[in-house]
N, C-alpha and C. Protein backbone atom coordinates (compact mmCIF):
# COMPACT_ATOMS: atom_id res chain seq x y z
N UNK A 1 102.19 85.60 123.72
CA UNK A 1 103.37 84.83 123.45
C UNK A 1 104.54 85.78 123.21
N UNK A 2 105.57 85.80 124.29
CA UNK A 2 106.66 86.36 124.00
C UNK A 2 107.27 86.38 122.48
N UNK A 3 107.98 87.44 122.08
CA UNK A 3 109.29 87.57 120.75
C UNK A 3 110.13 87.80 121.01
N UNK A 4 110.98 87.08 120.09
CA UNK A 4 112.73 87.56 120.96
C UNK A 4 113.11 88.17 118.87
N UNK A 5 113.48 89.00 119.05
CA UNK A 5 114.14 89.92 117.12
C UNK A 5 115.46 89.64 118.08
N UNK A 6 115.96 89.03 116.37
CA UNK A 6 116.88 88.36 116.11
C UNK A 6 117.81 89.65 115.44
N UNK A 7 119.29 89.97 115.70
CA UNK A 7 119.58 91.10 115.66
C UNK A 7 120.36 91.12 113.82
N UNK A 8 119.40 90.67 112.77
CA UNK A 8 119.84 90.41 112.04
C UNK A 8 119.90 91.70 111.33
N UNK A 9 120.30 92.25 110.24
CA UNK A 9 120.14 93.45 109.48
C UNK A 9 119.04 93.28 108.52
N UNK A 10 118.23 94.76 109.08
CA UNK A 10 117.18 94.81 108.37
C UNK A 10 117.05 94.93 106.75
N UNK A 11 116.00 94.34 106.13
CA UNK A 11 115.85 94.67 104.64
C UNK A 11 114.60 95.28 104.01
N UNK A 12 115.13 95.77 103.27
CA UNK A 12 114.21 97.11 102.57
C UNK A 12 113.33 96.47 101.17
N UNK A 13 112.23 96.42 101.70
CA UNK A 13 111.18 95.43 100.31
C UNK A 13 110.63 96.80 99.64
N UNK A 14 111.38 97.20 98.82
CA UNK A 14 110.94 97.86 97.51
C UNK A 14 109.14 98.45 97.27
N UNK A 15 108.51 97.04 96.80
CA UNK A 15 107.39 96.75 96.60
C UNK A 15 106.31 97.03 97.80
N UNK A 16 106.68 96.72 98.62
CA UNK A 16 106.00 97.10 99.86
C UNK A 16 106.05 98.48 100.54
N UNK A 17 107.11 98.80 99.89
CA UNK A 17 107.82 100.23 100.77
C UNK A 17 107.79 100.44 102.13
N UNK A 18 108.62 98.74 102.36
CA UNK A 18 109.02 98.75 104.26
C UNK A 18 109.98 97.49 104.49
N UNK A 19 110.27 97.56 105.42
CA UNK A 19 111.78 97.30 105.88
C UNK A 19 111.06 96.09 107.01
N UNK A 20 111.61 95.39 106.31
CA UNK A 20 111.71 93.65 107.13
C UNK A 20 112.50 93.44 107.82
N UNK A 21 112.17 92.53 109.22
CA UNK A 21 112.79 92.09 110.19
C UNK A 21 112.34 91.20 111.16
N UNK A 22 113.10 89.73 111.50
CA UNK A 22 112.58 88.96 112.23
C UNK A 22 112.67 88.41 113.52
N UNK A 23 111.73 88.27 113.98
CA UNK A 23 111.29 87.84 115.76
C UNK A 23 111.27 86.11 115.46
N UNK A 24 111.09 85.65 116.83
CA UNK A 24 111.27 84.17 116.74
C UNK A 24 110.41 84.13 117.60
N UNK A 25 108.90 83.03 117.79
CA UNK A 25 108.15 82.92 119.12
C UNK A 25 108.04 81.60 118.72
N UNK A 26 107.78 80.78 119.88
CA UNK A 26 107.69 79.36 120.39
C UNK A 26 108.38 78.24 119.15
N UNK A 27 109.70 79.10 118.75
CA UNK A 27 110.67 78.03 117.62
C UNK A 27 110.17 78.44 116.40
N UNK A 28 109.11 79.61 116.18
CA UNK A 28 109.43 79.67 114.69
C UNK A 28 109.14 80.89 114.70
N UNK A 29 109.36 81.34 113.27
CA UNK A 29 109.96 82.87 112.64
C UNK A 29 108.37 83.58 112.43
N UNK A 30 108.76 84.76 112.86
CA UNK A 30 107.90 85.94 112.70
C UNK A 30 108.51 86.87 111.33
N UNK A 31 107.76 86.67 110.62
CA UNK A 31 107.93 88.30 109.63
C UNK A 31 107.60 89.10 110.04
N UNK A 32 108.31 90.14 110.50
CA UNK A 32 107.94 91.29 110.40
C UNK A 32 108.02 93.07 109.84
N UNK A 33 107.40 93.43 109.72
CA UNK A 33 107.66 95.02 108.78
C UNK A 33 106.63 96.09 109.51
N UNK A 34 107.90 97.24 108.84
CA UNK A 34 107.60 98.88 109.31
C UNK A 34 107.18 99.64 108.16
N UNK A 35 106.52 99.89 108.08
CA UNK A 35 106.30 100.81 106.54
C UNK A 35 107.39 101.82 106.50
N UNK A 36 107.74 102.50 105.31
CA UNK A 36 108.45 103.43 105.36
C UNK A 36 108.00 104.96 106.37
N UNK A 37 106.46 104.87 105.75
CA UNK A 37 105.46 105.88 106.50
C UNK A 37 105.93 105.99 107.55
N UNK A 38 105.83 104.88 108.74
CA UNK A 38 105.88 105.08 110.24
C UNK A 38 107.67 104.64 110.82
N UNK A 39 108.61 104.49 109.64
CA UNK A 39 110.06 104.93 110.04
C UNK A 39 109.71 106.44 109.78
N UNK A 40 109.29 107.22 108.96
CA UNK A 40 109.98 108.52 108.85
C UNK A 40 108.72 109.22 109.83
N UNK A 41 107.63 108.83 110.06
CA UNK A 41 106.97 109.67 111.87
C UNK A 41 107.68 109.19 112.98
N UNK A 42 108.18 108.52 113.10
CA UNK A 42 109.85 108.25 114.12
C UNK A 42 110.45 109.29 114.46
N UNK A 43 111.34 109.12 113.16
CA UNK A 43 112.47 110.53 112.76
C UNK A 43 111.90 111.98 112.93
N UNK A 44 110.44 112.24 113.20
CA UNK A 44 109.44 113.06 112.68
C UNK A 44 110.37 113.85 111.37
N UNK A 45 110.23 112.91 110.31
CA UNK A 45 110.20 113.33 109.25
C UNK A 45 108.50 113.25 107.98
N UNK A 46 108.71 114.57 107.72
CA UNK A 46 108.05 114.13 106.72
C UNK A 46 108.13 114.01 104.74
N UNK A 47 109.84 114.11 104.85
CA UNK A 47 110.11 113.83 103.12
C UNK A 47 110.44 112.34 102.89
N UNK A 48 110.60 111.98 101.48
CA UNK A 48 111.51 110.81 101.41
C UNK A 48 112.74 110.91 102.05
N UNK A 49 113.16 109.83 102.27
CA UNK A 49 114.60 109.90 102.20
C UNK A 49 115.30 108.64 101.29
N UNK A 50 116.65 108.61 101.14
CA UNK A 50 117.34 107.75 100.49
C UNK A 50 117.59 106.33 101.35
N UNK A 51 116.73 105.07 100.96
CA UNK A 51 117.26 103.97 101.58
C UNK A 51 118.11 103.75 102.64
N UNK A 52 119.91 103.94 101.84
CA UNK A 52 120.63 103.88 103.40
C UNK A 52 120.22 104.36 104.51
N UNK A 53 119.26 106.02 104.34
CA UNK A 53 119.31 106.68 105.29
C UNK A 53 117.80 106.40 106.58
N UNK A 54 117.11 105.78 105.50
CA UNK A 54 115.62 105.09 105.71
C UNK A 54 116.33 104.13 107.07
N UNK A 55 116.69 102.89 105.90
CA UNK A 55 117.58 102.09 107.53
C UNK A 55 118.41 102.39 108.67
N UNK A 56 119.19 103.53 108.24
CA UNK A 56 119.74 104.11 109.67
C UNK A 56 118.54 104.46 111.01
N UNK A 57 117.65 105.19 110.17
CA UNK A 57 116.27 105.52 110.89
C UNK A 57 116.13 104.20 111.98
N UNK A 58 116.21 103.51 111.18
CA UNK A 58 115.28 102.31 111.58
C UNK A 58 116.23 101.83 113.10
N UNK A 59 117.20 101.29 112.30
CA UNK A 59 118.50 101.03 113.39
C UNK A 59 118.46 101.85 114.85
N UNK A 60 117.97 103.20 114.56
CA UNK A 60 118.25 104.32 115.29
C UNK A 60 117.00 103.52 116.40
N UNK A 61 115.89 103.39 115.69
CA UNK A 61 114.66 103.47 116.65
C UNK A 61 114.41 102.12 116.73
N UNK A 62 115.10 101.19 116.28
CA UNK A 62 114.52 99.71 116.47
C UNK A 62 114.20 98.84 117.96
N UNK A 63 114.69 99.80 118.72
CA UNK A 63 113.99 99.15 119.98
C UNK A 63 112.44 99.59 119.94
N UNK A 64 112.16 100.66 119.50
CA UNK A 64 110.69 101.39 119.89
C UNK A 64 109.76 100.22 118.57
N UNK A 65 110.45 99.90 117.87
CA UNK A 65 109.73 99.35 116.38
C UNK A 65 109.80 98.03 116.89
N UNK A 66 110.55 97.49 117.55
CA UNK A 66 110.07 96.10 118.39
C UNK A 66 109.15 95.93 119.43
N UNK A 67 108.93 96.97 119.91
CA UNK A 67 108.33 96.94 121.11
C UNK A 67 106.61 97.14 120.49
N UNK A 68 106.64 97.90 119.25
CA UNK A 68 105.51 98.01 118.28
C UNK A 68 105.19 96.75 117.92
N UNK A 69 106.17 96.19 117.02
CA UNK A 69 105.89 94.75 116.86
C UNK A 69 105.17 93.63 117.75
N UNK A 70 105.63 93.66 118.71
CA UNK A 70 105.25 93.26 120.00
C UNK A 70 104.14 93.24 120.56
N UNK A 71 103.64 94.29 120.64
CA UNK A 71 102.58 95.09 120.66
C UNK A 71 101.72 94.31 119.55
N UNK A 72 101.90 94.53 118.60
CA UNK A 72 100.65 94.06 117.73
C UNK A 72 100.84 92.63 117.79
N UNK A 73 101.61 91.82 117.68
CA UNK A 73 101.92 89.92 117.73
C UNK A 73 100.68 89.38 119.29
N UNK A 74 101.04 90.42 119.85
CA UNK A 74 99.88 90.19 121.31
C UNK A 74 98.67 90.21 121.26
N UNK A 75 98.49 91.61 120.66
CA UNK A 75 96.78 91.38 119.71
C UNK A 75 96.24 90.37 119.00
N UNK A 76 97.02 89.67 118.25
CA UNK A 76 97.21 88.74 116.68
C UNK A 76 96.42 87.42 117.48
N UNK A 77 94.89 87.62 116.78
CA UNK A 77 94.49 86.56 116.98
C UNK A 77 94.96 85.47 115.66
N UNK A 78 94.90 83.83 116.31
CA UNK A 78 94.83 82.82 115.54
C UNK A 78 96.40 82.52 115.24
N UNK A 79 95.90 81.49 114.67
CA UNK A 79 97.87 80.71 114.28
C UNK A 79 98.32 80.94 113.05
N UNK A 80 99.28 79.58 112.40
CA UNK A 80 99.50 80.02 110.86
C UNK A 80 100.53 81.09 111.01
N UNK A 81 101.03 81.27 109.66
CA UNK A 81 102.08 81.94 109.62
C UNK A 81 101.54 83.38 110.13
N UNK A 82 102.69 84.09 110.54
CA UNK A 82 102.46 85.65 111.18
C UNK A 82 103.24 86.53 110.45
N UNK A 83 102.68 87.80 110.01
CA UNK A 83 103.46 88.82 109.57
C UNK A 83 102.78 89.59 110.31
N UNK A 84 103.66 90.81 110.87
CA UNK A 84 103.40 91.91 111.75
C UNK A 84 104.14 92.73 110.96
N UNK A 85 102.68 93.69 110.84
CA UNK A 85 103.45 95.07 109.84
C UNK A 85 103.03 96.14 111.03
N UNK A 86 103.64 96.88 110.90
CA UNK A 86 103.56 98.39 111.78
C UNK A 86 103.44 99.29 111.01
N UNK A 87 102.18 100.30 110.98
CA UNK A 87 101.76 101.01 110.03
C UNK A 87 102.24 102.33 110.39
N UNK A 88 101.66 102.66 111.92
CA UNK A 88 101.23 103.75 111.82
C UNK A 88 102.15 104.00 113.50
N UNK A 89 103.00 104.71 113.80
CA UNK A 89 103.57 104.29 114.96
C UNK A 89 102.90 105.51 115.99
N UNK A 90 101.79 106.45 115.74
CA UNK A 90 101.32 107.37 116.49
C UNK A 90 100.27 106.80 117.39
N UNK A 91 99.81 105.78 116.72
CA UNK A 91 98.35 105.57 117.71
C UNK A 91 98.97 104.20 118.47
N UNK A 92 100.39 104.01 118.31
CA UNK A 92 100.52 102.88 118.97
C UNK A 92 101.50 103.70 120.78
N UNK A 93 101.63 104.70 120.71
CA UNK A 93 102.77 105.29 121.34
C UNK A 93 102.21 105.70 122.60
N UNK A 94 102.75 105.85 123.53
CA UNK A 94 101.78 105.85 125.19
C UNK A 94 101.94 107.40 125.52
């Protein structure tokens, strides 16, 4: 089932330590999230960084982090609500 991400600005869940963002498939909403982990193997970083700079990351690479998303929503067996988290963006990369 196709996703279409909605070009909304991403948000940064604290608690989770990853950055939310949503897809839409057959009329309803996808949650989805990047860990902080696999924004900063992106950047190939490996320190913290400061929030703003976390989301710039993100912004920077958010086509590749949709296409991740994507990627896993295709796998995703069964119905019910969907959250697609992206953990690890090395073993997903061709």
């Amino acid at each position: 089932m196709p996703i279409t991400f909605l070009a909304e600005e991403p948000i940064y869940i604290p608690d989770r330590q990853a950055i939310r963002f949503v897809g839409v498939v057959e009329g309803g909403h996808v949650n989805c999230e990047v860990t902080e982990e696999a924004v900063l193997q992106l950047a190939s970083e490996d320190v913290t960084v400061p929030i703003p700079d976390l989301l710039e990351i993100f912004i920077a690479h958010r086509a590749e982090i949709e296409a991740l998303a994507s990627l896993k929503l295709a796998q995703q067996v069964g119905g019910g609500d969907l959250i697609i988290t992206v953990v690890d963006t090395e073993r997903y990369r061709a």
